[in-house]
N, C-alpha and C. Protein backbone atom coordinates (compact mmCIF):
# COMPACT_ATOMS: atom_id res chain seq x y z
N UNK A 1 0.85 -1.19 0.00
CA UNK A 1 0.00 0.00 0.00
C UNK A 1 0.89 1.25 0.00
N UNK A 2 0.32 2.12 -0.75
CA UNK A 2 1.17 3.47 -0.72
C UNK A 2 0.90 4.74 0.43
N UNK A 3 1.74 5.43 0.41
CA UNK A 3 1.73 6.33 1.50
C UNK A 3 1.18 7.70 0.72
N UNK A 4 0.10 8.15 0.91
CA UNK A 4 -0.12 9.99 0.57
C UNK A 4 1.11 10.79 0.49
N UNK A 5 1.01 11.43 -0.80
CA UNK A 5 1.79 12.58 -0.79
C UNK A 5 0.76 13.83 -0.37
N UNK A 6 2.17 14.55 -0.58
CA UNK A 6 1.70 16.45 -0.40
C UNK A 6 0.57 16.60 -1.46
N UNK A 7 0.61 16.25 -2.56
CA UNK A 7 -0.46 16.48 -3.79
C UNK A 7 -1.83 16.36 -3.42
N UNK A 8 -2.11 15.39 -2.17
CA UNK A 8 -3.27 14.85 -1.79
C UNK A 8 -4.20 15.58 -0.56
N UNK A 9 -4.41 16.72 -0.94
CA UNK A 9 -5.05 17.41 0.38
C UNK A 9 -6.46 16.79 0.56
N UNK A 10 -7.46 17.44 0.98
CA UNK A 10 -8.64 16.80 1.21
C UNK A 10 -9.48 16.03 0.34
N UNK A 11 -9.09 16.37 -0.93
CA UNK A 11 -9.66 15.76 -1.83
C UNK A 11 -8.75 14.80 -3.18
N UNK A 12 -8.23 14.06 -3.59
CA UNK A 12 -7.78 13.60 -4.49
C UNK A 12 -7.90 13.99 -5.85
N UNK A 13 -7.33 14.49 -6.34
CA UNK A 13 -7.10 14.79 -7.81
C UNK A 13 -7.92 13.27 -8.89
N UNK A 14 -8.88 13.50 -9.86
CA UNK A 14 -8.84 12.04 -10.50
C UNK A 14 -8.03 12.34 -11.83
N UNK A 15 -7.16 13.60 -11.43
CA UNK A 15 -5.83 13.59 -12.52
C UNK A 15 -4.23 12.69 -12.04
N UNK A 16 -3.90 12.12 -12.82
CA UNK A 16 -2.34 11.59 -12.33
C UNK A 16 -1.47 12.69 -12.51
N UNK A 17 -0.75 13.33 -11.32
CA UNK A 17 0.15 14.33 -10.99
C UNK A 17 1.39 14.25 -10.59
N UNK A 18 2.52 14.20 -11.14
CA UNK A 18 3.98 14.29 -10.88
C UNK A 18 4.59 15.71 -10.66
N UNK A 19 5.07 15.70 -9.82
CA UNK A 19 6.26 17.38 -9.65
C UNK A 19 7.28 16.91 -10.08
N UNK A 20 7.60 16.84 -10.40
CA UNK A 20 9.42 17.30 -10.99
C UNK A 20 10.18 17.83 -11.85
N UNK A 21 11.62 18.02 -11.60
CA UNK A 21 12.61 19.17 -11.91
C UNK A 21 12.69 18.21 -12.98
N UNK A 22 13.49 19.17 -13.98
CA UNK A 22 13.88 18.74 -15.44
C UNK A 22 15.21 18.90 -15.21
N UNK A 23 15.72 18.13 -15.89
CA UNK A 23 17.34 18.01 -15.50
C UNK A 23 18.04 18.50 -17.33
N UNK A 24 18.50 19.54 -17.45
CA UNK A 24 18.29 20.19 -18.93
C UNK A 24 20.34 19.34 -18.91
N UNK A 25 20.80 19.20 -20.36
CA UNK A 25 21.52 18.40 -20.93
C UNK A 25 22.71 20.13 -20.88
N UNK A 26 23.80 19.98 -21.49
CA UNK A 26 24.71 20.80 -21.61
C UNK A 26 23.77 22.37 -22.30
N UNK A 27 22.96 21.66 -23.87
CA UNK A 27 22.69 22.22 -24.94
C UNK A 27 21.22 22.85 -24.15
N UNK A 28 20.87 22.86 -23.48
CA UNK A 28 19.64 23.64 -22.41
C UNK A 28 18.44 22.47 -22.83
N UNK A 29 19.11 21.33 -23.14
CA UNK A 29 17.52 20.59 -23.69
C UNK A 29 17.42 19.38 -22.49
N UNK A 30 16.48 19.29 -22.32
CA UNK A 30 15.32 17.98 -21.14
C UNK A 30 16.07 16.62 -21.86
N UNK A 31 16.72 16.00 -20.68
CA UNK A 31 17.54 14.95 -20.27
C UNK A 31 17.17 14.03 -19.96
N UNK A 32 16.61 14.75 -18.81
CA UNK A 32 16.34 13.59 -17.71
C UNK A 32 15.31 14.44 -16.53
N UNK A 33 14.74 13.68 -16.29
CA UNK A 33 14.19 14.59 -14.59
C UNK A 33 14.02 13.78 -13.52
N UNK A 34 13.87 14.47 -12.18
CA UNK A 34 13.83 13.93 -10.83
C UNK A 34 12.27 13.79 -10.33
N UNK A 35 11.87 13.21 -10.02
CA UNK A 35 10.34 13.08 -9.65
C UNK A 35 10.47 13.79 -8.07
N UNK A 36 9.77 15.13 -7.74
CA UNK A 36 9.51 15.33 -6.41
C UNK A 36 8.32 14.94 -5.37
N UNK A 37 7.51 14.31 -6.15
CA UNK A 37 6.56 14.00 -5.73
C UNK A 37 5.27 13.55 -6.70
N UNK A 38 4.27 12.64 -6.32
CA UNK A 38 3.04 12.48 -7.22
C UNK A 38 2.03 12.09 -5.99
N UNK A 39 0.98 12.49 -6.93
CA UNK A 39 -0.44 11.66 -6.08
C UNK A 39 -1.02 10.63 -6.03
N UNK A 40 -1.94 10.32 -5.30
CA UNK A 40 -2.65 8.88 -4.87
C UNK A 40 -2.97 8.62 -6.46
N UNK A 41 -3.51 9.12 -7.13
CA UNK A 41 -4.04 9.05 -8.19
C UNK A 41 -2.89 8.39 -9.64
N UNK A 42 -2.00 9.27 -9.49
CA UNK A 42 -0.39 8.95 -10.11
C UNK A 42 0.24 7.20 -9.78
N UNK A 43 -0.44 6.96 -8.49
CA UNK A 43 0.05 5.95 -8.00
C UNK A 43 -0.62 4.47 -8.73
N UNK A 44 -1.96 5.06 -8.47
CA UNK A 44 -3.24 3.83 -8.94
C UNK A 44 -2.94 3.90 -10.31
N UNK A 45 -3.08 5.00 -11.07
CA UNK A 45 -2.68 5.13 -12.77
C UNK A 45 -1.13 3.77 -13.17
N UNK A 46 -0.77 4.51 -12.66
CA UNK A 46 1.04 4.17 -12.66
C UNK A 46 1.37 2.75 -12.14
N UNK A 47 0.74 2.53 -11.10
CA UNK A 47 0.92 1.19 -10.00
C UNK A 47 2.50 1.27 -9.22
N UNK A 48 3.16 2.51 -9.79
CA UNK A 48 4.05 2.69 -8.44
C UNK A 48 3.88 3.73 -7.22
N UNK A 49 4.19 3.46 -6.48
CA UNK A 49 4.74 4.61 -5.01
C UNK A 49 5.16 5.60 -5.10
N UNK A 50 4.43 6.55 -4.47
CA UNK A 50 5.60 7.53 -4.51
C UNK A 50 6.55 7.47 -3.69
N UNK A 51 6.66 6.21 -2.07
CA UNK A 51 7.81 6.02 -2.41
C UNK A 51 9.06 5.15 -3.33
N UNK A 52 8.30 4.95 -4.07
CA UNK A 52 9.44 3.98 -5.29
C UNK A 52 9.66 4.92 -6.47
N UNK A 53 9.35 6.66 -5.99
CA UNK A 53 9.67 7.07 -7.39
C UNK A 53 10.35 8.57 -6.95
N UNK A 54 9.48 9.20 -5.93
CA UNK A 54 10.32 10.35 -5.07
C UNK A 54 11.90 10.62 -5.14
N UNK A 55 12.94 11.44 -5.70
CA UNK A 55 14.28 11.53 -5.81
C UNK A 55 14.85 10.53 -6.73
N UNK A 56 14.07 9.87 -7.58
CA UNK A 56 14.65 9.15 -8.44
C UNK A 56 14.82 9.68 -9.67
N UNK A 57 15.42 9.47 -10.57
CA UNK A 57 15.37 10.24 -11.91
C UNK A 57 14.75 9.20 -12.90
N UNK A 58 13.68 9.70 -13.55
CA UNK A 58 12.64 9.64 -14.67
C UNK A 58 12.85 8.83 -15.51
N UNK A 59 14.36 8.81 -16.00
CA UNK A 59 14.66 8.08 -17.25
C UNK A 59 15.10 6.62 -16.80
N UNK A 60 15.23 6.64 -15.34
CA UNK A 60 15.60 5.15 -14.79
C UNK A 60 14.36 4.38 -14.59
N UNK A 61 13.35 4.83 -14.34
CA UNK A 61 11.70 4.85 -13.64
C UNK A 61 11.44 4.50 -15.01
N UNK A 62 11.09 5.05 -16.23
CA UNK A 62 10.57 4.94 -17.77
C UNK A 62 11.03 3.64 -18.22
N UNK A 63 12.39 3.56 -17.85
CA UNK A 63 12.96 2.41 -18.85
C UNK A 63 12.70 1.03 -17.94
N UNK A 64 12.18 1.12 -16.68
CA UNK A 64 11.66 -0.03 -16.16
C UNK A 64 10.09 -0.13 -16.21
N UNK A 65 9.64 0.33 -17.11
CA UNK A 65 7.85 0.80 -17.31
C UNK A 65 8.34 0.43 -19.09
N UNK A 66 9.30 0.16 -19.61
CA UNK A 66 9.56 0.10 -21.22
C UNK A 66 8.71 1.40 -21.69
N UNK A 67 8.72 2.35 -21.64
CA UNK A 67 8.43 3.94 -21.94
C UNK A 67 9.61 4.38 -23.01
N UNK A 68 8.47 5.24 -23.86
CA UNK A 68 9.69 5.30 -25.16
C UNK A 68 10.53 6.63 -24.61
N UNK A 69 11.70 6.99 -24.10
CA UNK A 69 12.72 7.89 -23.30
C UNK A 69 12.84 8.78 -24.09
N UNK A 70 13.00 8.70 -25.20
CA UNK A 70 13.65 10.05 -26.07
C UNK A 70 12.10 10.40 -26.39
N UNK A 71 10.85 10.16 -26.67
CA UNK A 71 9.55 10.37 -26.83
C UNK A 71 9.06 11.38 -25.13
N UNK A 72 9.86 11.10 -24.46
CA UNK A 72 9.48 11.91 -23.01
C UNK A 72 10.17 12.79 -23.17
N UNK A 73 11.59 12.97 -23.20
CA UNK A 73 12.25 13.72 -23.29
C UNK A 73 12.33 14.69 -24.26
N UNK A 74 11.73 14.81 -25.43
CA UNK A 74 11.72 15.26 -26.83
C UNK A 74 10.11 16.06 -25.95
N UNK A 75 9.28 15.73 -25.32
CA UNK A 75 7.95 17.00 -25.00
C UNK A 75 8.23 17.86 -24.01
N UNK A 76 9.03 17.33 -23.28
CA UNK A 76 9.86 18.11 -22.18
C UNK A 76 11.05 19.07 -22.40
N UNK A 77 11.77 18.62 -23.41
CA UNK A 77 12.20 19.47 -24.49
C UNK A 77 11.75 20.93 -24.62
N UNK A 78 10.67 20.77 -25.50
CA UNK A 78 9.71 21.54 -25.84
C UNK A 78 9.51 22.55 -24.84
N UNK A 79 8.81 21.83 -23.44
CA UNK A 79 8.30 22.59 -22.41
C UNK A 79 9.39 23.65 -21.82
N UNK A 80 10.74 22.83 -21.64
CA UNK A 80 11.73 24.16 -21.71
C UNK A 80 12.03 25.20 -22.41
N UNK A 81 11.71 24.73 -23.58
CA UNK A 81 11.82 25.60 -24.79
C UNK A 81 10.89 27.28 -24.47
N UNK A 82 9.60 26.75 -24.48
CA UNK A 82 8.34 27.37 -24.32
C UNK A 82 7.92 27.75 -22.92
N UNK A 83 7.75 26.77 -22.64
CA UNK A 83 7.31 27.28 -20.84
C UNK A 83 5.46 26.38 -20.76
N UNK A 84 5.57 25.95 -22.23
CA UNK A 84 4.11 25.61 -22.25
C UNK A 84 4.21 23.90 -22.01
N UNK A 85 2.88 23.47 -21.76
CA UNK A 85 2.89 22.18 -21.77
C UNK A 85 2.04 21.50 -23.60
């Protein structure tokens, strides 16, 4: 069973929610990122923990989910780029 994050105040999100930092490459482009946190919701979606994902970096987490990495990294990209999602 998982433990509540911060994301989870009185009510649960029925959105899946991750915080985390983007870890930008030399060239200012999205690498990699650190997960600071997700919600109950993130958890049930996902089927991991937030503690099995909290301070971990993204691209280690993805490639044990077989997640296409450069397909994450390439929208996150973007989002640095822009500021938009």
């Amino acid at each position: 069973m998982c433990q509540r994050g911060e994301f989870d105040g009185p009510s649960a999100s029925p959105f899946g929610v991750a915080h985390f930092k983007i870890l930008p490459n030399s060239l200012g482009e999205a690498e990699d990122c650190v997960f600071l946190d997700v919600n109950s919701t993130f958890e049930e979606l996902t089927g991991l923990c937030r503690s099995d994902v909290v301070g971990r970096r993204g691209n280690r987490i993805l490639s044990e989910l077989a997640v296409d990495i450069a397909q994450w990294n390439s929208f996150y990209a973007g989002v640095l780029r822009t500021g938009r999602t």
